[in-house]
N, C-alpha and C. Protein backbone atom coordinates (compact mmCIF):
# COMPACT_ATOMS: atom_id res chain seq x y z
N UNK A 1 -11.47 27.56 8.12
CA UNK A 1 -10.97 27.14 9.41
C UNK A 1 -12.12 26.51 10.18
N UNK A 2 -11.87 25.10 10.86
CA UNK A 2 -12.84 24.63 11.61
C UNK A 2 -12.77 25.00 12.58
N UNK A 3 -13.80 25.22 13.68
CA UNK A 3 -13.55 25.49 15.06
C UNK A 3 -13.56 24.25 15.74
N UNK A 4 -13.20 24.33 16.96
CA UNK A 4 -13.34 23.16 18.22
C UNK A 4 -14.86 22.83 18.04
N UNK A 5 -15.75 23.45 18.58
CA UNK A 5 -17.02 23.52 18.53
C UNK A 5 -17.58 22.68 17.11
N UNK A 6 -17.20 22.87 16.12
CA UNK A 6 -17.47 22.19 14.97
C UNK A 6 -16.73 21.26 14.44
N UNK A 7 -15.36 20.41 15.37
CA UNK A 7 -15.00 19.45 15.56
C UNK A 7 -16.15 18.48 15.91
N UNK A 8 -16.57 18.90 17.63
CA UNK A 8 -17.19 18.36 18.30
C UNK A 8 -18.49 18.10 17.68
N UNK A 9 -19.13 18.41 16.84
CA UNK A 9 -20.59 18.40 16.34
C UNK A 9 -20.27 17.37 15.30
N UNK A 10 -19.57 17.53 14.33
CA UNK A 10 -18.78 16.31 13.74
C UNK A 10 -19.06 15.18 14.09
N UNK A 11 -17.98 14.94 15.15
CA UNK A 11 -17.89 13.92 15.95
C UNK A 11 -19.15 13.64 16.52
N UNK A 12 -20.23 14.27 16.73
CA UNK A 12 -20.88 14.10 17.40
C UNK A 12 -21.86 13.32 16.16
N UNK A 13 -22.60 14.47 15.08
CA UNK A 13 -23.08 13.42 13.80
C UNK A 13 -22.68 12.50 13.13
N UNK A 14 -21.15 12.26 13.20
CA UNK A 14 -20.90 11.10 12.72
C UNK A 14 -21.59 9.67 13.68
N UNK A 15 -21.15 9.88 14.90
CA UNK A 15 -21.53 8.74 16.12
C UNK A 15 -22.81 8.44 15.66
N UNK A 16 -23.91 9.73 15.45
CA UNK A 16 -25.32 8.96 15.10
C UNK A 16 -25.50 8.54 14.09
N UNK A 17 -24.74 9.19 12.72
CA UNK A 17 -24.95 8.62 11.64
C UNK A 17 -24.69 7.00 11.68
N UNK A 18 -23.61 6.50 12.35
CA UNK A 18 -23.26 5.01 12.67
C UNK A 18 -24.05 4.48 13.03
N UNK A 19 -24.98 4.58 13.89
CA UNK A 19 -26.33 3.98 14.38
C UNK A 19 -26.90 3.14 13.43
N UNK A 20 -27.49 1.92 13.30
CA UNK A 20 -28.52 1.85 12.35
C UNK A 20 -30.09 2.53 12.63
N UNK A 21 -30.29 2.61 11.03
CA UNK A 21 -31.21 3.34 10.93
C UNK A 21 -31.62 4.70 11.74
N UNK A 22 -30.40 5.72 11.80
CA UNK A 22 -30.41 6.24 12.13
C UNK A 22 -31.26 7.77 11.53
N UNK A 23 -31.57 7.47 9.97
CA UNK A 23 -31.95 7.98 9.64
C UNK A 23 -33.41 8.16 9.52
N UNK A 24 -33.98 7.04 10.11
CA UNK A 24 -35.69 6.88 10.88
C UNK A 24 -35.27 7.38 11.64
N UNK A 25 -34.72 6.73 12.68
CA UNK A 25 -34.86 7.41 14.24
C UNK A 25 -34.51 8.96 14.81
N UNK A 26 -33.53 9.39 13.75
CA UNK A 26 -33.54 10.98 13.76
C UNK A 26 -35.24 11.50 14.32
N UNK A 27 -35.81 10.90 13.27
CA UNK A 27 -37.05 12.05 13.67
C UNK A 27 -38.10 11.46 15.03
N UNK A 28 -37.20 10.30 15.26
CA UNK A 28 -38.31 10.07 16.82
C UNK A 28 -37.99 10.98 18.11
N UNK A 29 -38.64 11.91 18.41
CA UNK A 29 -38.60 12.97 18.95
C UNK A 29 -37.16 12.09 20.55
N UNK A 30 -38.04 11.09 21.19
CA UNK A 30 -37.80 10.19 22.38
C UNK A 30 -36.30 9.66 22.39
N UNK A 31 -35.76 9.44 21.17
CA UNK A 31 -34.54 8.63 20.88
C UNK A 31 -33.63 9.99 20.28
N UNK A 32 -34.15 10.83 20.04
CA UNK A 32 -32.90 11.70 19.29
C UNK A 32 -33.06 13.26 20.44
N UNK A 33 -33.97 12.86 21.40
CA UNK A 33 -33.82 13.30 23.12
C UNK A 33 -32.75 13.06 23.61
N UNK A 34 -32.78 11.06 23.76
CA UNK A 34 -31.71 10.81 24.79
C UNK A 34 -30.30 10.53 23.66
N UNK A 35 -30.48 10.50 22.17
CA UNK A 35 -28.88 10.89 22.03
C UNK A 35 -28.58 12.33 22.64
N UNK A 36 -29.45 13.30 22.66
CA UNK A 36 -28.40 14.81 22.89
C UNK A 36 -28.14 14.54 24.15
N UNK A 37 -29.10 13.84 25.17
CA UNK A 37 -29.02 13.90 26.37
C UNK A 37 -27.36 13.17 27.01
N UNK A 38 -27.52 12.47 25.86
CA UNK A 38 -26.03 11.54 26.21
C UNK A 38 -24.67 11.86 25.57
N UNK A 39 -24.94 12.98 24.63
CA UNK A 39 -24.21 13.71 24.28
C UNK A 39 -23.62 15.13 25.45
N UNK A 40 -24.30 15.49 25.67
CA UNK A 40 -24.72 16.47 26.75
C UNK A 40 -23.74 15.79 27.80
N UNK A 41 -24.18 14.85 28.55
CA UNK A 41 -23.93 14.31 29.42
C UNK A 41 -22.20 13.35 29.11
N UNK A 42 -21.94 13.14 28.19
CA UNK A 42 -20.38 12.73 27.92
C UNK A 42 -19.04 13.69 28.24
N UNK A 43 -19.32 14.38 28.68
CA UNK A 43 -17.78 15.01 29.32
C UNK A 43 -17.28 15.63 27.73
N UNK A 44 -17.62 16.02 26.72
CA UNK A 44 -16.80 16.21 25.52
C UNK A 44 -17.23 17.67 25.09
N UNK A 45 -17.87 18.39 25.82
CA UNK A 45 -18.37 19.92 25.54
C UNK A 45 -19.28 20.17 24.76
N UNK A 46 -19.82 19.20 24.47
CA UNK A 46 -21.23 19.29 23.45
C UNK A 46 -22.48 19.99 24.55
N UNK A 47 -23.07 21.59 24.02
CA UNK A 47 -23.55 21.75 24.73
C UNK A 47 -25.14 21.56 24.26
N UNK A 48 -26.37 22.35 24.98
CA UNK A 48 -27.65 21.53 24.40
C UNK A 48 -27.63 22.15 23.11
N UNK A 49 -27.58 23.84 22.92
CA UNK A 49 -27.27 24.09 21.86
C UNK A 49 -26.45 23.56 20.55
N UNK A 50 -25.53 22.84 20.83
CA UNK A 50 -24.70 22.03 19.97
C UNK A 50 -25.33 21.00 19.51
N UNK A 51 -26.22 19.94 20.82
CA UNK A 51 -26.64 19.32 20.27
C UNK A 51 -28.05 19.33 19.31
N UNK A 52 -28.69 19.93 19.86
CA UNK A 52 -29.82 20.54 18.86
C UNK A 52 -29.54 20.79 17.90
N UNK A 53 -28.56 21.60 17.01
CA UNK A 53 -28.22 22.02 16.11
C UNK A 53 -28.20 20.60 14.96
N UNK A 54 -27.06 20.16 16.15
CA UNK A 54 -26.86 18.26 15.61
C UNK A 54 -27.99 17.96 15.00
N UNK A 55 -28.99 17.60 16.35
CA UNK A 55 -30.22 16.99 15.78
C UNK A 55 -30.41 17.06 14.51
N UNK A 56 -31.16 18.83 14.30
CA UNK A 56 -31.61 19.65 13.21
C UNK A 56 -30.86 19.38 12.09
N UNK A 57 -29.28 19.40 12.26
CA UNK A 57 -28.93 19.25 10.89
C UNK A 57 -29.18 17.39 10.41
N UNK A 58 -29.12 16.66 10.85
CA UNK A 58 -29.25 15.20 10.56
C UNK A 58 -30.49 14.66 9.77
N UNK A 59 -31.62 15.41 10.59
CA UNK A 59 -32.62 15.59 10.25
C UNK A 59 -32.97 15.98 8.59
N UNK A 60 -32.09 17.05 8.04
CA UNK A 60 -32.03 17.67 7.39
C UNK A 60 -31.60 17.02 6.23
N UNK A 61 -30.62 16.23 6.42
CA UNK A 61 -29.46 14.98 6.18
C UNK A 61 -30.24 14.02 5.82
N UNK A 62 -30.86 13.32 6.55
CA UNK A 62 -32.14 12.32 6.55
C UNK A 62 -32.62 12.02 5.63
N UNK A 63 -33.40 13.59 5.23
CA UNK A 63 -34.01 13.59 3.55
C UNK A 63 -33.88 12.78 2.45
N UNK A 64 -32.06 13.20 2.37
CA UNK A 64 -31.30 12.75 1.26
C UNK A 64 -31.04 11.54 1.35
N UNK A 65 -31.25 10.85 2.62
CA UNK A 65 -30.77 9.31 2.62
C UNK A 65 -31.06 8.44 1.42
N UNK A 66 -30.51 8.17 1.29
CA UNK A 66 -30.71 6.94 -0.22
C UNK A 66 -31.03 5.53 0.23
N UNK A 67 -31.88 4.87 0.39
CA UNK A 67 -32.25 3.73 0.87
C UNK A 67 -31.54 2.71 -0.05
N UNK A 68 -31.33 2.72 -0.96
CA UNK A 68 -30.88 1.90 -2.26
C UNK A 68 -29.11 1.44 -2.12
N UNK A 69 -28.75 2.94 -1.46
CA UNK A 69 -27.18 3.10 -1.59
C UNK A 69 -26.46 2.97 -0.23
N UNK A 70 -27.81 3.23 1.07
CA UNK A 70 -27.03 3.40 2.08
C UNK A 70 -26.29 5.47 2.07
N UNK A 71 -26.48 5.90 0.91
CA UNK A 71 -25.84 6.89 0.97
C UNK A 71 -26.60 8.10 1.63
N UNK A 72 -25.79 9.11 2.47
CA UNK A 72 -26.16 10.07 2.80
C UNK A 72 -25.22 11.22 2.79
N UNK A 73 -25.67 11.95 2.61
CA UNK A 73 -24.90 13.48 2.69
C UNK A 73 -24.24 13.59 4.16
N UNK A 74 -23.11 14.04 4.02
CA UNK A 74 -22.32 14.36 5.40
C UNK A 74 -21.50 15.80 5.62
N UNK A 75 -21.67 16.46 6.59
CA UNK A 75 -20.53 17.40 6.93
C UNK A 75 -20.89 18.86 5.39
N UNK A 76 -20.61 18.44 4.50
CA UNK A 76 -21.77 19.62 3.41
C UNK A 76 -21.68 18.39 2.12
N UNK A 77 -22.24 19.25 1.25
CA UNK A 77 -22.25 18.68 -0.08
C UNK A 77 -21.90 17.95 -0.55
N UNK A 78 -20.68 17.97 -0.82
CA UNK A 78 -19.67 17.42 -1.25
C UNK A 78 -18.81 15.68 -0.82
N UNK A 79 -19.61 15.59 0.22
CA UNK A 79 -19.23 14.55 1.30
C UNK A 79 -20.05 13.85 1.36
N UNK A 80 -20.24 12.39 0.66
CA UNK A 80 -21.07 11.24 1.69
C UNK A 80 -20.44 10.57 2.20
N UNK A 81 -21.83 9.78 3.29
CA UNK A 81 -21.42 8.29 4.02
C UNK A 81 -21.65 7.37 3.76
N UNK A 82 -21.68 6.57 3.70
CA UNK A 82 -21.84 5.03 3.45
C UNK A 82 -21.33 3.76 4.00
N UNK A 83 -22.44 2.99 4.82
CA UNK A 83 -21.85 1.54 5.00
C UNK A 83 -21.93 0.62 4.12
N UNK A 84 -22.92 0.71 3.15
CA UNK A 84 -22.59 -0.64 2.18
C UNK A 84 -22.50 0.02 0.44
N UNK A 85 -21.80 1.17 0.10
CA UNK A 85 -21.19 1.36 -0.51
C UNK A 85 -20.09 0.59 -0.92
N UNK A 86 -19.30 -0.10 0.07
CA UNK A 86 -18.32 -1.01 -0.41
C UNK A 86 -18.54 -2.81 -0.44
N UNK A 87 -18.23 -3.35 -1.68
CA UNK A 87 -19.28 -4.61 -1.44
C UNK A 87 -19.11 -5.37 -0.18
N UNK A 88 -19.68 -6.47 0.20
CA UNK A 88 -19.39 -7.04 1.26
C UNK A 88 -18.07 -8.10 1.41
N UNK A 89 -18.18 -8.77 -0.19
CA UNK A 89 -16.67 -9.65 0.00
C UNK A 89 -15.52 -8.48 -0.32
N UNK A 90 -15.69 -7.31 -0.98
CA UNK A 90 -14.23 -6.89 -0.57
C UNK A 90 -14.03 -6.11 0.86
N UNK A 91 -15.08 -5.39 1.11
CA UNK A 91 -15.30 -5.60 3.10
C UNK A 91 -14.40 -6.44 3.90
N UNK A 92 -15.08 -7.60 3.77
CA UNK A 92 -14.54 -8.99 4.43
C UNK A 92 -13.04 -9.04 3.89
N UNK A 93 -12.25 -8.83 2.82
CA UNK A 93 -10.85 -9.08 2.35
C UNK A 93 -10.58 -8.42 2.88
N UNK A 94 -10.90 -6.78 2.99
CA UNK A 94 -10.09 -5.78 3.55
C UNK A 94 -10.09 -5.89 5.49
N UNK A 95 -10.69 -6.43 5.32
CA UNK A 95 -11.01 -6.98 7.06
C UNK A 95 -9.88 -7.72 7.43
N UNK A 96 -9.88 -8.69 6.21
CA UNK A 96 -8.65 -9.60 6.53
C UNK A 96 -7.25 -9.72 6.73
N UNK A 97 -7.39 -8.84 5.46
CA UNK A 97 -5.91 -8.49 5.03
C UNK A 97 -5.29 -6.95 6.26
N UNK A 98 -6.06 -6.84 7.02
CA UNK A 98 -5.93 -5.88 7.89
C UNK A 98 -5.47 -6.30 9.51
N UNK A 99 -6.22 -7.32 9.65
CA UNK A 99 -6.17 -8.02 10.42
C UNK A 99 -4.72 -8.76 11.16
N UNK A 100 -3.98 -9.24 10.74
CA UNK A 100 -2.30 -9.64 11.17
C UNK A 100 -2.09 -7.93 11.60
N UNK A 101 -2.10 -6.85 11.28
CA UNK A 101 -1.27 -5.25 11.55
C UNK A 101 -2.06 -5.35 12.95
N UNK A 102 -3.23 -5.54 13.33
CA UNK A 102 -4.45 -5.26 14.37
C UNK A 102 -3.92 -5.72 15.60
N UNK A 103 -4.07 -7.56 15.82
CA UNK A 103 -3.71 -8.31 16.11
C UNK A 103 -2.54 -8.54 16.44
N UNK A 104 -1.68 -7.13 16.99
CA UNK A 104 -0.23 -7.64 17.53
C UNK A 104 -0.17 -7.60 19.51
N UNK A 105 0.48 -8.53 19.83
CA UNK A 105 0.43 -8.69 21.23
C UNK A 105 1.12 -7.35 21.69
N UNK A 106 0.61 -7.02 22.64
CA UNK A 106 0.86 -5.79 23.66
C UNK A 106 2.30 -5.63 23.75
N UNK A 107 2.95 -6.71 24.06
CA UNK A 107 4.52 -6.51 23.92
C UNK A 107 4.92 -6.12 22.92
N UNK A 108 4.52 -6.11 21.63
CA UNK A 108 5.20 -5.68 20.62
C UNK A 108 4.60 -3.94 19.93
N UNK A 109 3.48 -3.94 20.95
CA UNK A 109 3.66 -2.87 20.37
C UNK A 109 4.21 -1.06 21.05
């Protein structure tokens, strides 16, 4: 069972994992300050404790980054992330072919 609390931390490492190079900047003391700080400060219940934890685990995460793959460990073991895991022209197709569903005027939807 997940808790709320470990929703929110989730949500919260995913947001930095999205960052580029987030996996340098994890360890710049100054920048992974003002993410908790802005975490903290977002109205979403992340408290400092939560975010620290964040930090710490990303950090942790970091390690494993694969420079080669883009890949990193997420959420436990079993789970990575990846942005360029998927090539770039089928990226771009799936972009496309997505695109007409996206793109519907306000009236229709």
């Amino acid at each position: 069972l997940t808790t709320l609390c470990e929703f929110k931390m989730m949500a919260l490492m995913n947001a930095i994992t999205d960052k580029r190079d987030w996996h340098r900047k994890v360890f710049e003391d100054e920048i992974s300050d003002k993410w908790k700080k802005e975490a903290i400060e977002s109205n979403q219940g992340v408290t400092e404790a939560m975010a620290n934890w964040c930090i710490d685990e990303l950090r942790y995460s970091a390690k494993t980054f694969d420079e080669g793959t883009g890949i990193a460990k997420a959420y436990d073991a079993d789970v990575v992330k990846s942005d360029t895991a998927v090539p770039h022209d089928l990226k771009e197709a799936l972009k496309n072919a997505v695109r007409p569903l996206e793109d519907v005027p306000a009236s229709a939807k």
